[in-house]
C-alpha atoms as a PDB file:
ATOM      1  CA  UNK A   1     -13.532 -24.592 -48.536  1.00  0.00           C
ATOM      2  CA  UNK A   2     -11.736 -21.644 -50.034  1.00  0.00           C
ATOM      3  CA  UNK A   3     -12.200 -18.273 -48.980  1.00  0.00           C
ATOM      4  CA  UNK A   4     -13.815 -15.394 -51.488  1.00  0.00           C
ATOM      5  CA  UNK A   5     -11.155 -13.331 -50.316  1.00  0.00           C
ATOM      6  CA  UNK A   6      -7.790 -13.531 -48.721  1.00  0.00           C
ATOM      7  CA  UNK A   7      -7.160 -13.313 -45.253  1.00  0.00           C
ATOM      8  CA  UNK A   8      -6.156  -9.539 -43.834  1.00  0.00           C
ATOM      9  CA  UNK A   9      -4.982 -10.942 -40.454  1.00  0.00           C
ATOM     10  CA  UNK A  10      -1.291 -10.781 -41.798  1.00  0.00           C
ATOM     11  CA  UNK A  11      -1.212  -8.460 -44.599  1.00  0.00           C
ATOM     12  CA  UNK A  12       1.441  -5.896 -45.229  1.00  0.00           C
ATOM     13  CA  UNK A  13       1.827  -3.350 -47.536  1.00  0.00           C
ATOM     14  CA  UNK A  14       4.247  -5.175 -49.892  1.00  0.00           C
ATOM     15  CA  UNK A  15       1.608  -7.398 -50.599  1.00  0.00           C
ATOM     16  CA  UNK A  16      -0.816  -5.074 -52.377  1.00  0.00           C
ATOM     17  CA  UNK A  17       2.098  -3.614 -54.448  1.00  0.00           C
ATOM     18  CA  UNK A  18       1.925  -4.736 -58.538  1.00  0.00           C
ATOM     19  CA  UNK A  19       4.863  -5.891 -59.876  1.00  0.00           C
ATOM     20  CA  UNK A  20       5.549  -6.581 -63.647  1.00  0.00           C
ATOM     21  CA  UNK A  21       2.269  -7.646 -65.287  1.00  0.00           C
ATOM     22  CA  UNK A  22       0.409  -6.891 -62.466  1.00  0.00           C
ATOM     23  CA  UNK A  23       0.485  -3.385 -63.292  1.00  0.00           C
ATOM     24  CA  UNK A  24      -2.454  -1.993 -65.121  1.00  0.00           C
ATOM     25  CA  UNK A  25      -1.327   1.475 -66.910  1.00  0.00           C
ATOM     26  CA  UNK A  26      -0.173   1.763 -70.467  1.00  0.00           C
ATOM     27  CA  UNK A  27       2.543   3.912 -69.951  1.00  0.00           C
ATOM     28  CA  UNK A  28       4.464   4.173 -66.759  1.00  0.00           C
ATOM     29  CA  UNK A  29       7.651   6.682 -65.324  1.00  0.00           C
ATOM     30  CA  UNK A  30       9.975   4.539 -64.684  1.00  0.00           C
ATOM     31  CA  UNK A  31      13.131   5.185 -61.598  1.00  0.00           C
ATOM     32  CA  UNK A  32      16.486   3.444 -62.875  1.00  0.00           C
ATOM     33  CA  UNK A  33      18.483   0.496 -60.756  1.00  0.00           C
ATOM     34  CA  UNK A  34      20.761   3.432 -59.611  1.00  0.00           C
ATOM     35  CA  UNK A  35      18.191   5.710 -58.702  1.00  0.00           C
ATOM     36  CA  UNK A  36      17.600   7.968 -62.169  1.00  0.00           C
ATOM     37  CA  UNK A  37      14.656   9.063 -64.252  1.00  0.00           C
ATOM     38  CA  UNK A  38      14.141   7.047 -67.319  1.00  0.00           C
ATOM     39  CA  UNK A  39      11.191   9.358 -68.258  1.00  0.00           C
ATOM     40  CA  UNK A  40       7.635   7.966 -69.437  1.00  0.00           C
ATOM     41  CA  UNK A  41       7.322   4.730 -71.191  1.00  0.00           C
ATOM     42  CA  UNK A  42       4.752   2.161 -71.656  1.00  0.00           C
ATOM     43  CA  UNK A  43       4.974  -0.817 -69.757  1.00  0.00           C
ATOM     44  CA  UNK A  44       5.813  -3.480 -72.114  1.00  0.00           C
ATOM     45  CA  UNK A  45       9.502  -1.145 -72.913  1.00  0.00           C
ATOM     46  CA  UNK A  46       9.312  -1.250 -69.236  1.00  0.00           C
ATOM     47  CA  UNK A  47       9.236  -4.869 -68.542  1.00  0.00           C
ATOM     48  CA  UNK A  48      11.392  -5.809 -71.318  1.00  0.00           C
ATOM     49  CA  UNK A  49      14.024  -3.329 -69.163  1.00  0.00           C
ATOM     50  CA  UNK A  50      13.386  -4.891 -66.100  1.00  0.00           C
ATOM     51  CA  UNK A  51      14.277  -8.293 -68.100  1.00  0.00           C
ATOM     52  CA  UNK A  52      17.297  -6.594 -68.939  1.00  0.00           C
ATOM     53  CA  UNK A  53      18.469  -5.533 -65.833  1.00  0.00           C
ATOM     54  CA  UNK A  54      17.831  -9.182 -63.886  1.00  0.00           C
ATOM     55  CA  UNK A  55      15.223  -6.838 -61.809  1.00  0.00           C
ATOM     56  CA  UNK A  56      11.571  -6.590 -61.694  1.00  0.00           C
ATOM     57  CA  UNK A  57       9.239  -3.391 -62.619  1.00  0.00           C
ATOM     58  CA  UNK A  58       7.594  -2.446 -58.889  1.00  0.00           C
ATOM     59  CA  UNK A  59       4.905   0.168 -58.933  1.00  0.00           C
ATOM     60  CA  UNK A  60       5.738   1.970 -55.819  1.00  0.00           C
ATOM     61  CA  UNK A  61       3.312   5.044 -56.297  1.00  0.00           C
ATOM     62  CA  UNK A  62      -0.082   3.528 -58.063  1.00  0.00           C
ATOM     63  CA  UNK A  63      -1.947   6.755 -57.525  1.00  0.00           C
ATOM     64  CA  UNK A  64       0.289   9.281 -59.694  1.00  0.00           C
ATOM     65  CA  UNK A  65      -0.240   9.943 -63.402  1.00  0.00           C
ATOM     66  CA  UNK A  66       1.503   8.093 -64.813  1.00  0.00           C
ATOM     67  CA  UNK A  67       2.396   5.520 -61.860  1.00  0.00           C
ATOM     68  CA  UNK A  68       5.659   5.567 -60.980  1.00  0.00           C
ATOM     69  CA  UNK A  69       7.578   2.394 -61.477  1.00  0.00           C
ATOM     70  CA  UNK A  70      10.824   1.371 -60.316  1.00  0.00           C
ATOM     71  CA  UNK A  71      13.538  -1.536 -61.054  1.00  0.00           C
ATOM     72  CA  UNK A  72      14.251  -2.977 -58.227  1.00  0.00           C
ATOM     73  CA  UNK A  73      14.371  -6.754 -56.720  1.00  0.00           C
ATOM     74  CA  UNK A  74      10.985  -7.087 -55.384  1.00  0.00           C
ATOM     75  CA  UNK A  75      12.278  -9.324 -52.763  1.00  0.00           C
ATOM     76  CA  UNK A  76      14.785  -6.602 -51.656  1.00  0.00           C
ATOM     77  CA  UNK A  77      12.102  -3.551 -51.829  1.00  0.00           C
ATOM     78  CA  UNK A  78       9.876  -5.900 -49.654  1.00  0.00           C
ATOM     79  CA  UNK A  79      12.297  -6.553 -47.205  1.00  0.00           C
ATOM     80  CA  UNK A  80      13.096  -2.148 -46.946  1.00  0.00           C
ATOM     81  CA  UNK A  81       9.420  -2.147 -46.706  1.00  0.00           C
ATOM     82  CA  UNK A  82       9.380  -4.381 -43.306  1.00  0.00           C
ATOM     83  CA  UNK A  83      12.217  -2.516 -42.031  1.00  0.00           C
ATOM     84  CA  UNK A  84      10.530   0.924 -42.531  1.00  0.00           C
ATOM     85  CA  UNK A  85       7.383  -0.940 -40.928  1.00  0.00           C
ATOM     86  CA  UNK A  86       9.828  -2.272 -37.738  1.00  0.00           C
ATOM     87  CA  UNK A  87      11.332   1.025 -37.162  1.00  0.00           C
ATOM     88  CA  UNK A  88       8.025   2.880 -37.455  1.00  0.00           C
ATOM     89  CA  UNK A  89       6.563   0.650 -34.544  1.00  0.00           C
ATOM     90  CA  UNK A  90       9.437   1.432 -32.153  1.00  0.00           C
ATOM     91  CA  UNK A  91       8.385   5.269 -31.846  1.00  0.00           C
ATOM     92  CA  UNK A  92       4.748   4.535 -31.946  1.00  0.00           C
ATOM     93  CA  UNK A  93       3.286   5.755 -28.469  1.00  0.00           C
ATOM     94  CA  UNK A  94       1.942   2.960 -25.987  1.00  0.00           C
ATOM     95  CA  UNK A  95      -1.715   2.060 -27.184  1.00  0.00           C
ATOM     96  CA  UNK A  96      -2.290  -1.096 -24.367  1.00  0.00           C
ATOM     97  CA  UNK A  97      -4.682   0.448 -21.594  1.00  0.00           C
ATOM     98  CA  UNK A  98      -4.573  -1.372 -18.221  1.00  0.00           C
ATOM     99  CA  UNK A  99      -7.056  -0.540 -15.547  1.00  0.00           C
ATOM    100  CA  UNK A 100      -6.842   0.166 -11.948  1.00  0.00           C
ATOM    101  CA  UNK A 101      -9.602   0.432  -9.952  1.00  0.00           C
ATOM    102  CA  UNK A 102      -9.894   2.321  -6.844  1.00  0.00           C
ATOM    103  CA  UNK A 103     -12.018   3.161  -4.024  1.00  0.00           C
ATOM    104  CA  UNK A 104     -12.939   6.225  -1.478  1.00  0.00           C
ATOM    105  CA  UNK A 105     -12.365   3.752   1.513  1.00  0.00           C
ATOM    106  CA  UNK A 106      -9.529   1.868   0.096  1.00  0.00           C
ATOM    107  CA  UNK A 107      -6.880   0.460   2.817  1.00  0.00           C
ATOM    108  CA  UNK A 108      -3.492   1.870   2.479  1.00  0.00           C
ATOM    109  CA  UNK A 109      -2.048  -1.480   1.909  1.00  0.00           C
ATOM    110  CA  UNK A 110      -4.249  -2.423  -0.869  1.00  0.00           C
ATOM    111  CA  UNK A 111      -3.810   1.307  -2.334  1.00  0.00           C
ATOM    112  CA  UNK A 112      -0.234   0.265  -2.359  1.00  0.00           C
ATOM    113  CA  UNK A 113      -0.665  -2.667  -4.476  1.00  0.00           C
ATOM    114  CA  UNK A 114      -2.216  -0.770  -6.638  1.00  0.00           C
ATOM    115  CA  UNK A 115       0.669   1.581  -6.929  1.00  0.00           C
ATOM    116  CA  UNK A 116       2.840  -1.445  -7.577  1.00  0.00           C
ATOM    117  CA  UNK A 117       0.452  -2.904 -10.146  1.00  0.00           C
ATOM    118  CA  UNK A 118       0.874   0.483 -12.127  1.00  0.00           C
ATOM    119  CA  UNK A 119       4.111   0.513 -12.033  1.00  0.00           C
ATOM    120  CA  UNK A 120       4.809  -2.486 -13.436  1.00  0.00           C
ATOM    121  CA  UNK A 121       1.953  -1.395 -16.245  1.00  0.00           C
ATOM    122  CA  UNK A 122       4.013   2.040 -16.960  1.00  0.00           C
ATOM    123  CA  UNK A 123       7.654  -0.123 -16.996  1.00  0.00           C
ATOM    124  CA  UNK A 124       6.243  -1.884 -19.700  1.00  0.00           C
ATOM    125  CA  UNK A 125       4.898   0.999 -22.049  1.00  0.00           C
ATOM    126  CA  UNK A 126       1.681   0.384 -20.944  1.00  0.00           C
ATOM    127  CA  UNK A 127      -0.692   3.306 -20.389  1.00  0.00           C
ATOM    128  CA  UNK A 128      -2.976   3.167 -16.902  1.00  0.00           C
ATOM    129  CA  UNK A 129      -6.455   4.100 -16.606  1.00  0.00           C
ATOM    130  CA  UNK A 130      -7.405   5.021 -13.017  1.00  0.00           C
ATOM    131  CA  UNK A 131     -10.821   4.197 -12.432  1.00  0.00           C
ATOM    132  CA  UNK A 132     -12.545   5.194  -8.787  1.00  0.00           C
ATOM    133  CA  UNK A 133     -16.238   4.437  -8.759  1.00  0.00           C
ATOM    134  CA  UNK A 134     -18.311   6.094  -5.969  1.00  0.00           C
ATOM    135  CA  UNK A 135     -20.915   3.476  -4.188  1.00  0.00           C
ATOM    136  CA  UNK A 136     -24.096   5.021  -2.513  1.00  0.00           C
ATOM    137  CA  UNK A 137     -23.892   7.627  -0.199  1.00  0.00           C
ATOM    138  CA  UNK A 138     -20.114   8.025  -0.926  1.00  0.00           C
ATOM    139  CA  UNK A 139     -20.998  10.439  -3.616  1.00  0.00           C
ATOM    140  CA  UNK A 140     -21.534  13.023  -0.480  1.00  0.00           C
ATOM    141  CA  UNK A 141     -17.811  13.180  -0.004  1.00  0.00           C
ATOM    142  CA  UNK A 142     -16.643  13.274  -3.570  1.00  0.00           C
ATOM    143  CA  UNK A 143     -13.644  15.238  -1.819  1.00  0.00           C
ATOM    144  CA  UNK A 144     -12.163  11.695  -0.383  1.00  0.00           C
ATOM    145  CA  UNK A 145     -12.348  10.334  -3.743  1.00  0.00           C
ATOM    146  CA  UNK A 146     -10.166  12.642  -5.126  1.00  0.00           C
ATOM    147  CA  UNK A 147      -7.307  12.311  -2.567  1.00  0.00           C
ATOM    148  CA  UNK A 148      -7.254   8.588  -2.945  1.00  0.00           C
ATOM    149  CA  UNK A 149      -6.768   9.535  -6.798  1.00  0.00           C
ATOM    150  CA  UNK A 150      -3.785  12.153  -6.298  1.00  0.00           C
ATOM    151  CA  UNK A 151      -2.322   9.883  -3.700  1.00  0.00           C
ATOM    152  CA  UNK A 152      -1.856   7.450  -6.521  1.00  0.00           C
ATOM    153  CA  UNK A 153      -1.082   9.993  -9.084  1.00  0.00           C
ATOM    154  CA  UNK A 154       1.777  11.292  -6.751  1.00  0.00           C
ATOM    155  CA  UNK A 155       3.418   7.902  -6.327  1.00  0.00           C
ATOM    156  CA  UNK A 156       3.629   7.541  -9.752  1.00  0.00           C
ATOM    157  CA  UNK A 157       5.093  10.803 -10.850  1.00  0.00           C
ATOM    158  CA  UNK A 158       8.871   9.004 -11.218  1.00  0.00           C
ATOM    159  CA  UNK A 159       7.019   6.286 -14.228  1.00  0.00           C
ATOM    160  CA  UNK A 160       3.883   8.286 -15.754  1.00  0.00           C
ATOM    161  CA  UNK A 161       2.154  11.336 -16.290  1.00  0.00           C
ATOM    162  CA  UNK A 162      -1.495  11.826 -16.027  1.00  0.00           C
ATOM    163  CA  UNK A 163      -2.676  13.269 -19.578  1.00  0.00           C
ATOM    164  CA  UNK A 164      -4.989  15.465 -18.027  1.00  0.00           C
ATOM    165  CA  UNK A 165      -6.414  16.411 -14.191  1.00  0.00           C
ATOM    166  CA  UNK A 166      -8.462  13.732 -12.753  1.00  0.00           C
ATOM    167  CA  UNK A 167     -12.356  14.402 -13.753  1.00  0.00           C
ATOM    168  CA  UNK A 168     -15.687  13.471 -12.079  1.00  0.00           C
ATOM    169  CA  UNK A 169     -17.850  11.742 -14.915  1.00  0.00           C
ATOM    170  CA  UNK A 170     -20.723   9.978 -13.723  1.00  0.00           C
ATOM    171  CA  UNK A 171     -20.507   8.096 -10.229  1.00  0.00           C
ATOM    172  CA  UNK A 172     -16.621   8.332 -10.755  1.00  0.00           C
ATOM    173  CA  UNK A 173     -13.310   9.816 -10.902  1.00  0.00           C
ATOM    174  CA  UNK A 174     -10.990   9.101 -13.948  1.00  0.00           C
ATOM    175  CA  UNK A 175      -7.453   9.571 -15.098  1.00  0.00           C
ATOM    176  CA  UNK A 176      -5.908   8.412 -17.508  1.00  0.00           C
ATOM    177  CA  UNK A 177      -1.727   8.072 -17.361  1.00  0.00           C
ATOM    178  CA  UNK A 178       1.060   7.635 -19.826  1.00  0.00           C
ATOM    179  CA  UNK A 179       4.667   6.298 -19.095  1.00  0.00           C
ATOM    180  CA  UNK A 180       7.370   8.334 -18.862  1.00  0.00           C
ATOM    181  CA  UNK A 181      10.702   8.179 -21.640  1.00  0.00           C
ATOM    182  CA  UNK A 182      12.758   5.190 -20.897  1.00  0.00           C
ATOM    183  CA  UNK A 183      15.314   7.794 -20.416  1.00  0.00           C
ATOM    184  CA  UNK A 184      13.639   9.570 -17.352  1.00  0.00           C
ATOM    185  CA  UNK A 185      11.814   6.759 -15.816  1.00  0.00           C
ATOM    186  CA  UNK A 186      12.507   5.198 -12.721  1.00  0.00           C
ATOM    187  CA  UNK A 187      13.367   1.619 -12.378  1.00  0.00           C
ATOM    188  CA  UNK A 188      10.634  -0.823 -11.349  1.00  0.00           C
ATOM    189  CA  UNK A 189      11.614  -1.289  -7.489  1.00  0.00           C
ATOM    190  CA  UNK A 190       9.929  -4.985  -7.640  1.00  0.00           C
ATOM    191  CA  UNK A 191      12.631  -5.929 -10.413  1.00  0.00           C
ATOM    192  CA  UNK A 192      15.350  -6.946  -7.677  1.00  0.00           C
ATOM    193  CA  UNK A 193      12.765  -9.153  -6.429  1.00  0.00           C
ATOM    194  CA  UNK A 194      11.888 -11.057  -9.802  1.00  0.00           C
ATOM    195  CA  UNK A 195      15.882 -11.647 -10.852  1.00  0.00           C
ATOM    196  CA  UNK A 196      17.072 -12.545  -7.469  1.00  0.00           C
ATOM    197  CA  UNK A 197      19.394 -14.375  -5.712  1.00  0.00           C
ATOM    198  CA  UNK A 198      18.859 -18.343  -6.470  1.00  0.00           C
ATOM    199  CA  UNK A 199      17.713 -21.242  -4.061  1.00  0.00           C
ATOM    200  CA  UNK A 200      20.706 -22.105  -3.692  1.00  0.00           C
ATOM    201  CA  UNK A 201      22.680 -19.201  -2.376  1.00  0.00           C
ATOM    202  CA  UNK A 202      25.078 -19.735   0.422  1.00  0.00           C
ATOM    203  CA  UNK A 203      23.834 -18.444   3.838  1.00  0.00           C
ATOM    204  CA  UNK A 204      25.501 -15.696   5.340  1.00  0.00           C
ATOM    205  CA  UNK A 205      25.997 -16.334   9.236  1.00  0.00           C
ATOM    206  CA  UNK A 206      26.381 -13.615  11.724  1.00  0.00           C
ATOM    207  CA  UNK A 207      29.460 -13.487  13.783  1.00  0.00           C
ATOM    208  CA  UNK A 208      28.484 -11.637  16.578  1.00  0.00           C
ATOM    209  CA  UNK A 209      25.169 -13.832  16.814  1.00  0.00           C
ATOM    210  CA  UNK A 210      25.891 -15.503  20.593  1.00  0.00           C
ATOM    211  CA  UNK A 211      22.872 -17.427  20.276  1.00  0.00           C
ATOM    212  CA  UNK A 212      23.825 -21.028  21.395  1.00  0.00           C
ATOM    213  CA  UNK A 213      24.418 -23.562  18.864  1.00  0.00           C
ATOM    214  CA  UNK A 214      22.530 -26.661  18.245  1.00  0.00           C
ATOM    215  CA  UNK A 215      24.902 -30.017  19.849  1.00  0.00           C
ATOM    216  CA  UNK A 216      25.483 -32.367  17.370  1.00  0.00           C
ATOM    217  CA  UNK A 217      23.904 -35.561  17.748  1.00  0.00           C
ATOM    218  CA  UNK A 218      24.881 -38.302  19.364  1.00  0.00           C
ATOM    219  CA  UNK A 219      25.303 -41.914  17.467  1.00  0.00           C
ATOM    220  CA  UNK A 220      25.478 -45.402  18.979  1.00  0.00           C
ATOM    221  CA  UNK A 221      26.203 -48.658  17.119  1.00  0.00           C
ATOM    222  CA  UNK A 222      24.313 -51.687  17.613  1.00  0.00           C
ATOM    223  CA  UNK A 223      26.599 -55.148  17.307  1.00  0.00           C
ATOM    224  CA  UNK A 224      25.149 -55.890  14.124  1.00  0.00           C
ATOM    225  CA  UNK A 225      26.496 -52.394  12.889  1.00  0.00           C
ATOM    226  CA  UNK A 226      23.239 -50.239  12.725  1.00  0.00           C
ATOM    227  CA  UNK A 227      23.534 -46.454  13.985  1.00  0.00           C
ATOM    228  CA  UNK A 228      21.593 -44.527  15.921  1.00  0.00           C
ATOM    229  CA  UNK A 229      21.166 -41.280  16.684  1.00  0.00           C
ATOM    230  CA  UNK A 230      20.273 -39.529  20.004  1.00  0.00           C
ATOM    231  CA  UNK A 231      20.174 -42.850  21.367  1.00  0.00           C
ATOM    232  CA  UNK A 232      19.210 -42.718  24.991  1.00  0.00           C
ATOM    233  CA  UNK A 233      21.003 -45.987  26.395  1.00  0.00           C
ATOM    234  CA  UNK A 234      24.112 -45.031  24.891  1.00  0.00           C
ATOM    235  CA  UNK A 235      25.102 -43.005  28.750  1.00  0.00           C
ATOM    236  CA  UNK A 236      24.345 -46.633  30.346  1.00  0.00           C
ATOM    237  CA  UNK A 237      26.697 -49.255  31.470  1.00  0.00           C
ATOM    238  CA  UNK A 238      25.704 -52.845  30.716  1.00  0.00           C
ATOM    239  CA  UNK A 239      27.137 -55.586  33.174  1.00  0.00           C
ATOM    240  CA  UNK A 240      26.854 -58.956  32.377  1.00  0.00           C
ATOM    241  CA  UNK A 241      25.079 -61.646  34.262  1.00  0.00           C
ATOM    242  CA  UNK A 242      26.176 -63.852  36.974  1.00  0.00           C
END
């Protein structure tokens, strides 16, 4: 069944650009191969120069009067365009939110999972929402529900920044932080532990370790050539029979 429309899921902007006889104005100002103003023409002179030229006539700003066309090889200007659209992405801010939920009674070791779950958020551009939700009478000492929060908020200070001071909005206490530069961030302490040393490394003994050392064992042979080991007749004497 064919769709009424196309699909926006993977649009870009080069494909809502007209080229050639998709353009719809009579007369168009048209931008030379090597970058110079050809004046105002109408599009069929246009087109017939593009011909010329081995290029094709790309409208590149539809909403001036009269559009402004240029001759350039629409698979070339297509490919600038992703570029432009690659590099723009890299100095976008972080726009994933991860959430970290707290509480006013939270153990210290859980609190510093948490810490360590943030971390890893902020190390990978992520931005962390602190969340710490107040449960009954709890809401009496709002007080301990803040230092939980600036505990957390202090740990953090060498990977985020909190946007703005923690806030009391309902039954609860949010913050919202955002990762620092890569430049002035610290390193994720828990990356040692994720590219470390393989199964296989060698085992380092200590010298001055005078704990006694394990005798090796002891191996008897049968007549028909079997071994044994740690066999417990092999201290006896056998004598043979009158």
């Amino acid at each position: 069944m064919s769709r009424p429309f196309p699909s926006q899921r993977n649009s870009s902007p080069a494909s809502f650009i007209r080229v050639n006889g998709k353009i719809r104005a009579r007369e168009v100002r048209v931008i030379g191969v090597d970058g110079a103003q050809l004046g105002v023409i109408t599009l069929t002179d246009a087109i017939n120069l593009a011909r010329q030229h081995n290029v094709d006539l790309v409208e590149i700003a539809a909403t001036a009067v009269p559009p402004v066309c240029r001759l350039v090889d629409f698979g070339k200007y297509r490919y600038e365009i992703a570029k432009k659209e690659k590099e723009s992405k890299k100095h976008q801010h972080a726009s994933t939110v991860k959430e970290v939920q707290l509480s006013p009674r939270i153990d210290p070791h859980d609190l510093g999972i948490k810490v360590a779950h943030a971390i890893d958020f902020l190390c990978e551009d992520m931005k962390v929402k602190v969340t710490l939700r107040f449960r009954g009478r709890e809401m009496a000492h709002k007080e301990f529900g803040f230092q939980q929060v600036a505990k957390l908020v202090k740990s953090l200070n060498s990977y985020g920044h909190p946007d703005a001071d923690p806030k009391l909005i309902g039954k609860g206490i949010n913050v919202m932080l955002s990762p620092l530069p890569r430049a002035k961030r610290g390193k994720n302490p828990r990356q040692p532990e994720q590219d470390g040393e393989p199964d296989n490394a060698p085992i380092i003994e200590d010298e001055h370790n005078d704990a006694p050392k394990a005798e090796p064992a002891v191996q008897s042979s049968t007549g028909n050539g079997k071994q044994f080991s740690n066999d417990a007749f092999a201290s006896l004497e056998l004598k043979p029979r009158n």
